[in-house]
C-alpha atoms as a PDB file:
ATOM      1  CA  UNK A   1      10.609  15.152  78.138  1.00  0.00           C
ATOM      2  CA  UNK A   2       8.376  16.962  75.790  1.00  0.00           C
ATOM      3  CA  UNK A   3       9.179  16.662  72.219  1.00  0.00           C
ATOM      4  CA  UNK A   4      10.351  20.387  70.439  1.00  0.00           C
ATOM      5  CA  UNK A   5       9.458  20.335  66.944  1.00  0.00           C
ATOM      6  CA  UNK A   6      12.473  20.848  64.681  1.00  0.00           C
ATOM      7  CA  UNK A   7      11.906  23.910  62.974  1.00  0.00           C
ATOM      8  CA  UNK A   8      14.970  23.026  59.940  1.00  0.00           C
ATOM      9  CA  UNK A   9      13.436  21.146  57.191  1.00  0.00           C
ATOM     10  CA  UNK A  10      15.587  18.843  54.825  1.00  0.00           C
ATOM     11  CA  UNK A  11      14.684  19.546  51.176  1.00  0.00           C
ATOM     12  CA  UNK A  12      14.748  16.446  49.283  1.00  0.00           C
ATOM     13  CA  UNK A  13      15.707  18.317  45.801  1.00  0.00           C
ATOM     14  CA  UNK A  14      19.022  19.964  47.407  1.00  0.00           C
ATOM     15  CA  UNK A  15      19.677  18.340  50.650  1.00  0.00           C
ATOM     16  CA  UNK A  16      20.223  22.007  52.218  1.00  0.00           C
ATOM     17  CA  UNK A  17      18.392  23.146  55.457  1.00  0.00           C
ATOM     18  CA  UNK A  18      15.119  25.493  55.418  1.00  0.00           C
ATOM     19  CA  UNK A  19      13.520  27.069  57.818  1.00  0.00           C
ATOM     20  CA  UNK A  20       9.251  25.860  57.525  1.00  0.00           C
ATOM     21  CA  UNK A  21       8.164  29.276  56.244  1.00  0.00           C
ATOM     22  CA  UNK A  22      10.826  28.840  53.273  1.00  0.00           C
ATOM     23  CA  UNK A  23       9.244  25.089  52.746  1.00  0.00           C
ATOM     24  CA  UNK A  24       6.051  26.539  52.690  1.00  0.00           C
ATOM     25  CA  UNK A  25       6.918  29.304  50.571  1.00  0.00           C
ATOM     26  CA  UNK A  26       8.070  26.603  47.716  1.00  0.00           C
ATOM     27  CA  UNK A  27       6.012  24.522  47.687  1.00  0.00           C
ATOM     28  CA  UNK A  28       3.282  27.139  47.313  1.00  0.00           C
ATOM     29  CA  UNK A  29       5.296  28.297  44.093  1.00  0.00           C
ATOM     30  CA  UNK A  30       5.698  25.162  42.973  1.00  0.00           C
ATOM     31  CA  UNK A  31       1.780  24.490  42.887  1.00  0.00           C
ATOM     32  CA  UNK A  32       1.331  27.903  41.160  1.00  0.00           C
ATOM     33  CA  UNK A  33       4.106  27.242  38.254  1.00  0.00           C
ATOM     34  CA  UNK A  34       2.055  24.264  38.116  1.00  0.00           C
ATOM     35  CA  UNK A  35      -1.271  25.626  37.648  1.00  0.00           C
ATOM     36  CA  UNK A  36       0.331  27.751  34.945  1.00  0.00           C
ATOM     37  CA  UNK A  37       1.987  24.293  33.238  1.00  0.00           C
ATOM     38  CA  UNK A  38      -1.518  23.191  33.204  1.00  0.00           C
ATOM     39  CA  UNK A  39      -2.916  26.435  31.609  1.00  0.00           C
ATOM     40  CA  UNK A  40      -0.778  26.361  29.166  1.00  0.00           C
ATOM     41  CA  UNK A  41      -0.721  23.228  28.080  1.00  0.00           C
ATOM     42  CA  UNK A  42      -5.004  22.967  27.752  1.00  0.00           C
ATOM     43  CA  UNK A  43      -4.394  26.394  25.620  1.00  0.00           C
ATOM     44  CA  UNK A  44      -1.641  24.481  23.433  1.00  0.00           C
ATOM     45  CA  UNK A  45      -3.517  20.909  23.301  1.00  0.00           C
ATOM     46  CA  UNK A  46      -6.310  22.753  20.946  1.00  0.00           C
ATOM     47  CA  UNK A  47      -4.311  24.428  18.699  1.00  0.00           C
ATOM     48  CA  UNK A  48      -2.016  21.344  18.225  1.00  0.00           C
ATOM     49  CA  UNK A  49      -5.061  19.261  16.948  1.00  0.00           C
ATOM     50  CA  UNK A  50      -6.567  21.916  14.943  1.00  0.00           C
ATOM     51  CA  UNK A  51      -2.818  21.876  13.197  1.00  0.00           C
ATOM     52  CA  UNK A  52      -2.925  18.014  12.974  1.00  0.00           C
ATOM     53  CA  UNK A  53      -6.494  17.941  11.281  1.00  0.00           C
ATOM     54  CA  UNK A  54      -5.364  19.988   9.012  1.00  0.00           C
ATOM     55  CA  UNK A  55      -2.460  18.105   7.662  1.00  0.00           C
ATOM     56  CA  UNK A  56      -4.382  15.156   8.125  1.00  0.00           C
ATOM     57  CA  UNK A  57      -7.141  16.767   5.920  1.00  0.00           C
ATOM     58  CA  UNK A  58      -4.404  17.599   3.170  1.00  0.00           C
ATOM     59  CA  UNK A  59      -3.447  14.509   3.297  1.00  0.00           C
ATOM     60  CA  UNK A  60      -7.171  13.122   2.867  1.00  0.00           C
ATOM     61  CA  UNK A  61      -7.833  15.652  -0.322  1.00  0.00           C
ATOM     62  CA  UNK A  62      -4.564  14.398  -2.089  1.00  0.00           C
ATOM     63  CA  UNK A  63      -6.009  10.206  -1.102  1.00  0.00           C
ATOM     64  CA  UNK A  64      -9.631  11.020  -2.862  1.00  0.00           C
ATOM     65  CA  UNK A  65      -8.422  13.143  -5.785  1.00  0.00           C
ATOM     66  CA  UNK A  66      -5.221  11.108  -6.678  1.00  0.00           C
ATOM     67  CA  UNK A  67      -5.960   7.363  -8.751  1.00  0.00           C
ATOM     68  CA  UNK A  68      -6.779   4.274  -7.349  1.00  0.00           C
ATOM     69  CA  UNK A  69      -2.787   3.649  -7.487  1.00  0.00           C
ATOM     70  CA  UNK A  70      -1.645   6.298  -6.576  1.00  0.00           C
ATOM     71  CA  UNK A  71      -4.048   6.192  -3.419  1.00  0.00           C
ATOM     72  CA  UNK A  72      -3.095   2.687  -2.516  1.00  0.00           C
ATOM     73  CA  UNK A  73       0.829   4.308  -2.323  1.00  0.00           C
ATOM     74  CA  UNK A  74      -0.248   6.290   0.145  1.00  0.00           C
ATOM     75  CA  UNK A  75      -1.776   4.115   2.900  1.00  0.00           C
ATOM     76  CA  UNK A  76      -0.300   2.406   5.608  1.00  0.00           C
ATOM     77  CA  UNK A  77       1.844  -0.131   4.539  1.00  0.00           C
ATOM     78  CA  UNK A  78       1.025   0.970   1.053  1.00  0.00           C
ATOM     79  CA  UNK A  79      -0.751  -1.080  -1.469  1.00  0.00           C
ATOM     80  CA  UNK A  80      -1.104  -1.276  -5.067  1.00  0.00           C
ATOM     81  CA  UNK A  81      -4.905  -0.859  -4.673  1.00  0.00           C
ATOM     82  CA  UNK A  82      -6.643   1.416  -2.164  1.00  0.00           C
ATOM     83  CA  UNK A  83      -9.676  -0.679  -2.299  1.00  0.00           C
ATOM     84  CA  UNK A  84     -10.977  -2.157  -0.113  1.00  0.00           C
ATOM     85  CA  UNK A  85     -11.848  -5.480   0.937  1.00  0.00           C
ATOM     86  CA  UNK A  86     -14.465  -5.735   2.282  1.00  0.00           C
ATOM     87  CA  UNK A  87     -16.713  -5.121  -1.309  1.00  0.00           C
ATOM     88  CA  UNK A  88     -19.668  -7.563  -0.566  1.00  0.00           C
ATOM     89  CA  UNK A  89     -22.093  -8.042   2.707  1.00  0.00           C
ATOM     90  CA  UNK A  90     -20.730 -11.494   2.867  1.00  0.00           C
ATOM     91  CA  UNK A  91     -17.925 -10.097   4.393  1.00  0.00           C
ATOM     92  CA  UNK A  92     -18.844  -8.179   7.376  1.00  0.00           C
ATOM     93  CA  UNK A  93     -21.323 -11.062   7.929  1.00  0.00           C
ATOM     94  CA  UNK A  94     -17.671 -13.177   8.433  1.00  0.00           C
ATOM     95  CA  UNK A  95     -16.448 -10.377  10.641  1.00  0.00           C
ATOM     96  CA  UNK A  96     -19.451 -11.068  13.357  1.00  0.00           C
ATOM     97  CA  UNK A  97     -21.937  -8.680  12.171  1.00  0.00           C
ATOM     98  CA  UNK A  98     -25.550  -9.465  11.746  1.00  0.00           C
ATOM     99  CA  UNK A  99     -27.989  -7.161   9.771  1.00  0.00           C
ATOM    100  CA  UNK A 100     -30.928  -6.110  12.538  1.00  0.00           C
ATOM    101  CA  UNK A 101     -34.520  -5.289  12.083  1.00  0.00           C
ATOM    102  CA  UNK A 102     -35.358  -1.676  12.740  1.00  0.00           C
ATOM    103  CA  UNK A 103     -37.720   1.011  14.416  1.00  0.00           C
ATOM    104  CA  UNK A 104     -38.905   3.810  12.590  1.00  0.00           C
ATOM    105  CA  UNK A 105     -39.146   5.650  15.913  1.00  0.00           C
ATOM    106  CA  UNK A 106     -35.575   5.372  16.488  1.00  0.00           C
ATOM    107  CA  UNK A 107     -34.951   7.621  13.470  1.00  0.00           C
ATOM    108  CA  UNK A 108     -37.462  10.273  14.033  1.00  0.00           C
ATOM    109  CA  UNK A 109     -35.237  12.787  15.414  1.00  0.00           C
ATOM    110  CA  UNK A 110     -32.987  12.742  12.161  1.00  0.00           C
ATOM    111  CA  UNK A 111     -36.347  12.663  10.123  1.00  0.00           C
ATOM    112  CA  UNK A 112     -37.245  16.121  11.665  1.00  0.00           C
ATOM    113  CA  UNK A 113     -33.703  17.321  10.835  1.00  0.00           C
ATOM    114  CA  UNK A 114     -34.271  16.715   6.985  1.00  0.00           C
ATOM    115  CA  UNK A 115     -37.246  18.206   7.014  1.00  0.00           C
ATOM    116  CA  UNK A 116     -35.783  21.061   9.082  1.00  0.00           C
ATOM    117  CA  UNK A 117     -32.912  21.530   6.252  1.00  0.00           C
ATOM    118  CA  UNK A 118     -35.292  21.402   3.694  1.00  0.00           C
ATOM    119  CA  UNK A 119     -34.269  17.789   2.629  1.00  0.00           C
ATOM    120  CA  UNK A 120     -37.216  15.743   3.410  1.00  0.00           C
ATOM    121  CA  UNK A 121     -37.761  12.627   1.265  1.00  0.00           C
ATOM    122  CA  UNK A 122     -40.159   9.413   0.543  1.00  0.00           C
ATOM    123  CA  UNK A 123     -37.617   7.069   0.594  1.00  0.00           C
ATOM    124  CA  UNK A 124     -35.656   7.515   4.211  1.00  0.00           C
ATOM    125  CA  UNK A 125     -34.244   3.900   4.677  1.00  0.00           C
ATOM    126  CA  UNK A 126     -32.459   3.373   7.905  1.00  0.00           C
ATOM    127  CA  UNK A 127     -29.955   0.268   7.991  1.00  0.00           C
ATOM    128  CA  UNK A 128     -28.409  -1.567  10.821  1.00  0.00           C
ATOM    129  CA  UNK A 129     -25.492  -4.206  11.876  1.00  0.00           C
ATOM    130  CA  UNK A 130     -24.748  -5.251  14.739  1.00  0.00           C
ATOM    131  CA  UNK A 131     -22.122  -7.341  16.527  1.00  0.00           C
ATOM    132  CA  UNK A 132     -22.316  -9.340  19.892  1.00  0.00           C
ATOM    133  CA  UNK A 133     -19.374  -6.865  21.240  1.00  0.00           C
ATOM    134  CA  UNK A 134     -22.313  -4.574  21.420  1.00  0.00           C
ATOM    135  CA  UNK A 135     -20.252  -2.668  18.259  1.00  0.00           C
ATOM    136  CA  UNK A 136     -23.199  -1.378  15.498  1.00  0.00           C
ATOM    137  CA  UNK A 137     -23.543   0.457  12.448  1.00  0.00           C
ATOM    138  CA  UNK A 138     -26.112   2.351  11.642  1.00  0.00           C
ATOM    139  CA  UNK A 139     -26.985   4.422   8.591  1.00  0.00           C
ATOM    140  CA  UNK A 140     -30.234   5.881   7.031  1.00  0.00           C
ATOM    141  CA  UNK A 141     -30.187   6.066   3.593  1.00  0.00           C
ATOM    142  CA  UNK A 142     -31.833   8.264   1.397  1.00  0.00           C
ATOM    143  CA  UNK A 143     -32.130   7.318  -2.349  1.00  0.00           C
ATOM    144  CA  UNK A 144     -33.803  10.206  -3.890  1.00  0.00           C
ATOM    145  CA  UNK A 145     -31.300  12.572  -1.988  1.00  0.00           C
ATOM    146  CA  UNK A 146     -28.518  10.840  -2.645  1.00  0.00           C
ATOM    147  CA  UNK A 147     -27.611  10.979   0.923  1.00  0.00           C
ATOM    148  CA  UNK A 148     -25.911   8.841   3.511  1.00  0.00           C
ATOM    149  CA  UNK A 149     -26.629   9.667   7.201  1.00  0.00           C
ATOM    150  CA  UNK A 150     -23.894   8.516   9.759  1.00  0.00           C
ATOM    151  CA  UNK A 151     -26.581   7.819  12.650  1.00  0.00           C
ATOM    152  CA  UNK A 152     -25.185   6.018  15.230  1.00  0.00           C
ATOM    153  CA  UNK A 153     -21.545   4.400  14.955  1.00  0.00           C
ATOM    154  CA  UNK A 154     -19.273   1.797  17.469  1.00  0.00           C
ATOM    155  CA  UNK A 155     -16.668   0.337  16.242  1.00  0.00           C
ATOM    156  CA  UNK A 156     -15.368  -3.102  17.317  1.00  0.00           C
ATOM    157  CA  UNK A 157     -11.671  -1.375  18.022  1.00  0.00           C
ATOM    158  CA  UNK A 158     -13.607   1.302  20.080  1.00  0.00           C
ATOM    159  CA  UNK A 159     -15.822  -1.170  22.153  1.00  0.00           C
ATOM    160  CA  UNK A 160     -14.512  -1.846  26.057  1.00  0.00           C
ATOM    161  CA  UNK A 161     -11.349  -3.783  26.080  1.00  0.00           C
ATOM    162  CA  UNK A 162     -12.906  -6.649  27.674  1.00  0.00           C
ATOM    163  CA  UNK A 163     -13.700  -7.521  24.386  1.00  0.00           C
ATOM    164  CA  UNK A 164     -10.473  -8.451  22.337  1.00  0.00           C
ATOM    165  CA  UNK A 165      -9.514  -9.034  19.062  1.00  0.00           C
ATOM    166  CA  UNK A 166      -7.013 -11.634  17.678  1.00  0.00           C
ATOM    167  CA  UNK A 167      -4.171  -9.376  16.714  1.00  0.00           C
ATOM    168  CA  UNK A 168      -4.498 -11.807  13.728  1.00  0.00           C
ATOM    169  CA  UNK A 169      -7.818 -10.597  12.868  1.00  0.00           C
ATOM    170  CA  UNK A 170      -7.019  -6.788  13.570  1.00  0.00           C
ATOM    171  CA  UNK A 171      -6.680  -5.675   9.781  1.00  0.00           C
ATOM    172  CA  UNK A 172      -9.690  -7.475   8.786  1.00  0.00           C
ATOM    173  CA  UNK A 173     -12.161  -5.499  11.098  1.00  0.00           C
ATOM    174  CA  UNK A 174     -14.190  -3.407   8.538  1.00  0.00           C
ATOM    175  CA  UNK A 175     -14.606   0.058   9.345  1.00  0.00           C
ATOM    176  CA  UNK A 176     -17.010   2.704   8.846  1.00  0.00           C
ATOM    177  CA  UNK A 177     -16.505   3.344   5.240  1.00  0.00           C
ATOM    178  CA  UNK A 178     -16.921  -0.285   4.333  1.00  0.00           C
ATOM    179  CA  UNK A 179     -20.595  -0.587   6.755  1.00  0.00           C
ATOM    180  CA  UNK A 180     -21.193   2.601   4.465  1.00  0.00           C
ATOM    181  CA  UNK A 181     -20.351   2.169   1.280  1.00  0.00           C
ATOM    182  CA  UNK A 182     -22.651  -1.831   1.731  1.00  0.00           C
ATOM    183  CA  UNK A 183     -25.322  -0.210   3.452  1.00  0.00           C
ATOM    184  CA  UNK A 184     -25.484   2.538   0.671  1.00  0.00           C
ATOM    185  CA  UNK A 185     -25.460  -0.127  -1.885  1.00  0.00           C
ATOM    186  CA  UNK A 186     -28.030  -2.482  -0.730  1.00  0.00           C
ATOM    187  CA  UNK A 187     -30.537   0.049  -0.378  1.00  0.00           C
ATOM    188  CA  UNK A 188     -30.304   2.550  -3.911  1.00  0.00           C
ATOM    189  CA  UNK A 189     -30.686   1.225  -7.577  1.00  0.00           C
ATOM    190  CA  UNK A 190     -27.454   0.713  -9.537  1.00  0.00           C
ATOM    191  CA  UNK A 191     -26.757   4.188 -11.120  1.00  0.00           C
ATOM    192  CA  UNK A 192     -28.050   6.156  -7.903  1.00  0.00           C
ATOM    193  CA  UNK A 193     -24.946   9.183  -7.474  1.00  0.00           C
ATOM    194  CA  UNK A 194     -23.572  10.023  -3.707  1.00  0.00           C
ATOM    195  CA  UNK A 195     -24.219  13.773  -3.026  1.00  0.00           C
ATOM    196  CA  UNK A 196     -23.666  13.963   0.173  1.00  0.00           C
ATOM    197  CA  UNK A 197     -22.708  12.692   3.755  1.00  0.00           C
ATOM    198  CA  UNK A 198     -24.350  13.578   7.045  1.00  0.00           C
ATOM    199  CA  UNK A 199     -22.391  13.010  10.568  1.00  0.00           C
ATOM    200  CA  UNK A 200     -24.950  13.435  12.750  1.00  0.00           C
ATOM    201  CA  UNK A 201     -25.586  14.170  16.258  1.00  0.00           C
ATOM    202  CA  UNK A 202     -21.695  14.472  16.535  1.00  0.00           C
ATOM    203  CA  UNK A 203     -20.413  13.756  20.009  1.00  0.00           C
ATOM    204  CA  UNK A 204     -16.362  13.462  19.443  1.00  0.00           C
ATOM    205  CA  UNK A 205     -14.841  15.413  21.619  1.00  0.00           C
ATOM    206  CA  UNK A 206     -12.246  16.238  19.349  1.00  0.00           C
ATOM    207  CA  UNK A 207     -14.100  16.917  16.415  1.00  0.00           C
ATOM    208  CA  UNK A 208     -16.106  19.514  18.772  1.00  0.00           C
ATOM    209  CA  UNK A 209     -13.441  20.994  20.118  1.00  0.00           C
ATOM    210  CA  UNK A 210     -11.978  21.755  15.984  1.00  0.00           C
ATOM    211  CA  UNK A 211     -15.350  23.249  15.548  1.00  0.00           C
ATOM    212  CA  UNK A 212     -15.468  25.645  18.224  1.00  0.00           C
ATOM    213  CA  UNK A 213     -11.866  26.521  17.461  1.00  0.00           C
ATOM    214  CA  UNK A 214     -12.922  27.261  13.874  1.00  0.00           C
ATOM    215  CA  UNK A 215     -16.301  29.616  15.237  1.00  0.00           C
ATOM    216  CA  UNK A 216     -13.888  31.369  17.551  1.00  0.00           C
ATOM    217  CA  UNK A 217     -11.509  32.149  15.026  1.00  0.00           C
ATOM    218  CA  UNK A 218     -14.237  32.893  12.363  1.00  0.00           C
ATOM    219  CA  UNK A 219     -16.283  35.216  15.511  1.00  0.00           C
ATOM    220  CA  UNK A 220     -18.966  33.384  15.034  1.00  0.00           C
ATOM    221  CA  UNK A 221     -20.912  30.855  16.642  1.00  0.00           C
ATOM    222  CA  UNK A 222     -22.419  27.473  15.669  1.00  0.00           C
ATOM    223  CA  UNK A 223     -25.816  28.387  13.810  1.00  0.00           C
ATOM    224  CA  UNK A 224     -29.013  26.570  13.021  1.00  0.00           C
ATOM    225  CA  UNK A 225     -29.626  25.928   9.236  1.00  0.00           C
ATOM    226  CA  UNK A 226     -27.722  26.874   6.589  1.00  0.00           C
ATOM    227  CA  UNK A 227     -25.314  27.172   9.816  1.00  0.00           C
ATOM    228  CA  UNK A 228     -21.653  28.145   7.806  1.00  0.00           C
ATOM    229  CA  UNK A 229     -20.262  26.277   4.567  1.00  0.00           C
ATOM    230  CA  UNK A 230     -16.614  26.077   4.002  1.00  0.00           C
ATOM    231  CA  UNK A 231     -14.879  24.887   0.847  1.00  0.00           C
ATOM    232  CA  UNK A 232     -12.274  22.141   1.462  1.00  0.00           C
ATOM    233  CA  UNK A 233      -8.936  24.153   0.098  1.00  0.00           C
ATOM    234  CA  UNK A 234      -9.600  26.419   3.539  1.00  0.00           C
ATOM    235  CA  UNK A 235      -7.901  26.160   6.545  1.00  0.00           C
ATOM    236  CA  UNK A 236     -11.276  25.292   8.381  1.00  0.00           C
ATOM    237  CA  UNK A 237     -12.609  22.965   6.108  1.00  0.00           C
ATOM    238  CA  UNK A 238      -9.180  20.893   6.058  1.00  0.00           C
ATOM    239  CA  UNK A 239      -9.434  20.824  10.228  1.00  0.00           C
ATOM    240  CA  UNK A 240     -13.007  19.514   9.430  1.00  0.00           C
ATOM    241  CA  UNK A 241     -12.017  17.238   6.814  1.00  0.00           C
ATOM    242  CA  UNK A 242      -9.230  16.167   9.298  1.00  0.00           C
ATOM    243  CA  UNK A 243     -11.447  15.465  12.047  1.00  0.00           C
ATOM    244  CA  UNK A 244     -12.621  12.416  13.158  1.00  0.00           C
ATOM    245  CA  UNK A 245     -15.419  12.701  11.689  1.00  0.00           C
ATOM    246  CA  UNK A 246     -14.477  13.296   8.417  1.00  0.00           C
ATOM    247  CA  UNK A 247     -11.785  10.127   7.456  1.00  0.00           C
ATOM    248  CA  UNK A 248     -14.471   8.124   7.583  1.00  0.00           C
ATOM    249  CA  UNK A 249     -16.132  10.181   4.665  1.00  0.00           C
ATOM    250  CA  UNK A 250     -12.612  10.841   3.129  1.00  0.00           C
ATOM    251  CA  UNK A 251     -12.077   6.547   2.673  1.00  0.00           C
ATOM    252  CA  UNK A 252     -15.819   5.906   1.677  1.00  0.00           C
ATOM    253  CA  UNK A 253     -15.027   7.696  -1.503  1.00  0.00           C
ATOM    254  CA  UNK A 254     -11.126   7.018  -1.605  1.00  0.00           C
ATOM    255  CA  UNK A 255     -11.630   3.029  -1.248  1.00  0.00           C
ATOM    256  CA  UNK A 256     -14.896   3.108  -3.554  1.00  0.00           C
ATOM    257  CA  UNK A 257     -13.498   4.708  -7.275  1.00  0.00           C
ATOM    258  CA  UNK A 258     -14.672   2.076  -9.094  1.00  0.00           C
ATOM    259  CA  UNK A 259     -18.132   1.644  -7.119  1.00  0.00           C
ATOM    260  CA  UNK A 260     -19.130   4.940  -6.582  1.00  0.00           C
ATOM    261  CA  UNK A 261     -17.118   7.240  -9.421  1.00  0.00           C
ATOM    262  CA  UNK A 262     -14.073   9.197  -8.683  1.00  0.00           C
ATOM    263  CA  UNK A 263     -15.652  12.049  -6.186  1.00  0.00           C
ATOM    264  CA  UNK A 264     -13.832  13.722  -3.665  1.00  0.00           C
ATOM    265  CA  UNK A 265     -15.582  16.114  -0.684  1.00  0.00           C
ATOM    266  CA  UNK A 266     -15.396  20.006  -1.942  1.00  0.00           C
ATOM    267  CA  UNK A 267     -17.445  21.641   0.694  1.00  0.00           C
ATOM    268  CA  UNK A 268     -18.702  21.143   4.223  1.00  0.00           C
ATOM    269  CA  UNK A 269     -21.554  22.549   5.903  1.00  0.00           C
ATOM    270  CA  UNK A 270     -21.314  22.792  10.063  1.00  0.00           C
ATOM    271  CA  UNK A 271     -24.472  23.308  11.462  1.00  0.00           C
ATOM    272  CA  UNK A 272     -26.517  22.388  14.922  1.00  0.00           C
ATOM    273  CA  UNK A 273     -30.244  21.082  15.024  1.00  0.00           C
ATOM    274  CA  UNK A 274     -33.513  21.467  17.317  1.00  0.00           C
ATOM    275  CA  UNK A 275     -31.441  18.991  19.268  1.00  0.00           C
ATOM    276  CA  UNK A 276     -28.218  18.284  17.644  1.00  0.00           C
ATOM    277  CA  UNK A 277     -25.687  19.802  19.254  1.00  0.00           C
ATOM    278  CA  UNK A 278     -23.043  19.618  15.864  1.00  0.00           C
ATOM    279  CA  UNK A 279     -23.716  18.064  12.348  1.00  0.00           C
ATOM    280  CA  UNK A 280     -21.495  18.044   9.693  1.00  0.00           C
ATOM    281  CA  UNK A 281     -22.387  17.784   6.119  1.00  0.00           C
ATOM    282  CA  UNK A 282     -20.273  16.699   3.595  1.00  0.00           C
ATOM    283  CA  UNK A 283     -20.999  17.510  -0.197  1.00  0.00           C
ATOM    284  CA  UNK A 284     -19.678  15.259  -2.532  1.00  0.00           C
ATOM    285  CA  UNK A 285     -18.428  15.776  -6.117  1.00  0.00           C
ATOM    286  CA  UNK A 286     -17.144  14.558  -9.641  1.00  0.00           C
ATOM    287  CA  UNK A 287     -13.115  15.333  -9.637  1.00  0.00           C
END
C-alpha cells in the first residue's frame, strides 16, 4: 500500500492540528518578526554604546580632574592612591616584556601623518616591548612636540586564549597607560610637558562605530586634517573620551599626577589620514 501523506501537522508550541499551508504560513511569520528582532536590535546596539561611552567618559573627566585620593576612591576596588604600580621599567621587565630594537621603516607611515598635520619634528623616537605571548607595545615619541603616538597596541588580556594568565597574576598585568607613561619617560628630558596623545590607525570596532554615530548625528563626515575638534564637556567628545580608545589616555594622566602634573584631556580632534582610516587626538591640559 502506498503511503498518503498526512496533510494535519502537530504544532509543537500548542499541540493543536494545522493544516501544511497554516504551518507554512507561521513559520514564514515567524522568520519575518525575526528579521525585524534583528533590525532592531543592530539599530539599538549603537545607540546603547554611544550612551555607555558617554557615562563612561563622565566618569573618566571626574577620575583626571579629581585628586590623587579622591581618584583612587573611585576605581575598582577603590584605593587610597590611584597610582599606579607599575612606576619603573623594572617592572614590566618582571611582567615578561622585553624592550626590542626597531625599524625606522616601520614608522614611516605615521611620519608622513605628522608632517601631513603640520607636526613634523627632529626628534620622532619610536619605542617597543614585547612579550613572548606575541602581546607588544609600541609608541613613538616625540620630545619637541610633546606628543605620545599610540602606534601599535596588544595587550596580554587581549592575546588568544591559548595563552593564559595565573588568575594570581591578573592585576599585575600592566596596561597601556603604564607601557605609556615608561616609554614617554625614558625617551624626553625631566621637565618635558605632555600636550597631546595620538591613537592612531584606529581599528576598534567600537570606537568606529561611536565615531560614525557622532558624524551622522553632526551631518558630517570623517574629514582629512583639521578633520572636527570637540571639547570634552560635549556629548561627542564624552562618547570619544568613553571609547576604547580613550581610557587608555584618561588613566595615563589619572595614574601619573605626580609624574606628569595634574592634566586632564579638554579637547579631541577626530580626523582620517592618506591611509588612516580614524585617528584620534587627544589634547592635554593643566586643570
Amino acid at each position: 500500500m502506498s503511503s498518503i501523506s498526512n496533510p494535519l501537522i502537530v504544532s509543537s508550541v500548542s499541540g493543536y492540528y494545522m493544516d501544511e499551508h497554516t504551518y507554512e504560513e507561521e513559520a514564514h511569520n515567524s522568520r519575518i518578526a525575526h528579521v525585524i528582532k534583528r533590525l532592531n536590535e543592530d539599530a539599538i546596539r549603537p545607540k546603547l554604546m554611544f550612551s555607555k561611552a558617554c557615562q563612561k567618559g563622565h566618569m573618566l573627566k571626574r577620575l583626571m580632574q579629581s585628586n590623587d585620593c579622591e581618584a583612587g576612591q573611585m576605581l575598582t576596588p577603590p584605593k587610597m592612591s590611584a597610582v599606579t604600580n607599575f612606576l619603573s621599567i623594572d617592572g614590566i621587565e618582571r611582567a615578561g616584556y622585553t624592550l626590542m630594537p626597531h625599524s625606522n621603516s616601520l614608522i614611516h607611515p605615521a611620519v608622513n601623518l605628522l608632517d601631513m598635520i603640520g607636526f613634523s619634528a627632529p626628534d620622532i623616537i619610536p619605542v617597543r616591548h614585547t612579550h613572548k605571548s606575541f602581546s607588544l607595545f609600541h609608541q613613538i615619541i616625540v620630545p619637541s612636540r610633546g606628543m605620545i603616538i599610540a602606534f601599535d597596541n596588544r595587550s596580554l588580556t587581549s592575546m588568544d586564549k591559548t595563552w593564559t594568565i595565573p588568575e594570581c597574576q591578573i592585576l599585575d598585568v600592566p596596561h597601556w597607560s603604564d607601557f605609556a607613561y615608561l616609554q614617554w619617560k625614558s625617551q624626553v628630558p625631566e621637565a618635558t610637558e605632555l600636550k597631546c596623545v595620538m591613537r592612531y590607525l584606529i581599528t576598534n570596532k567600537d570606537t568606529e562605530a561611536i565615531s560614525q554615530l557622532i558624524n551622522y548625528q553632526q551631518g558630517t563626515e570623517l574629514r582629512r586634517w583639521p578633520g572636527r575638534t570637540y571639547d570634552v564637556e560635549s556629548q561627542a567628545g564624552e562618547a570619544l573620551f568613553g571609547s576604547a580608545n580613550g581610557i587608555g589616555v584618561a588613566y595615563l594622566l589619572a595614574q601619573h599626577k605626580e609624574q606628569l602634573g595634574h592634566k586632564t584631556v579638554s579637547r579631541i580632534t577626530m580626523f582620517r589620514g592618506e591611509w588612516e582610516p580614524l585617528v584620534l587626538l587627544y589634547h592635554v591640559e593643566d586643570v
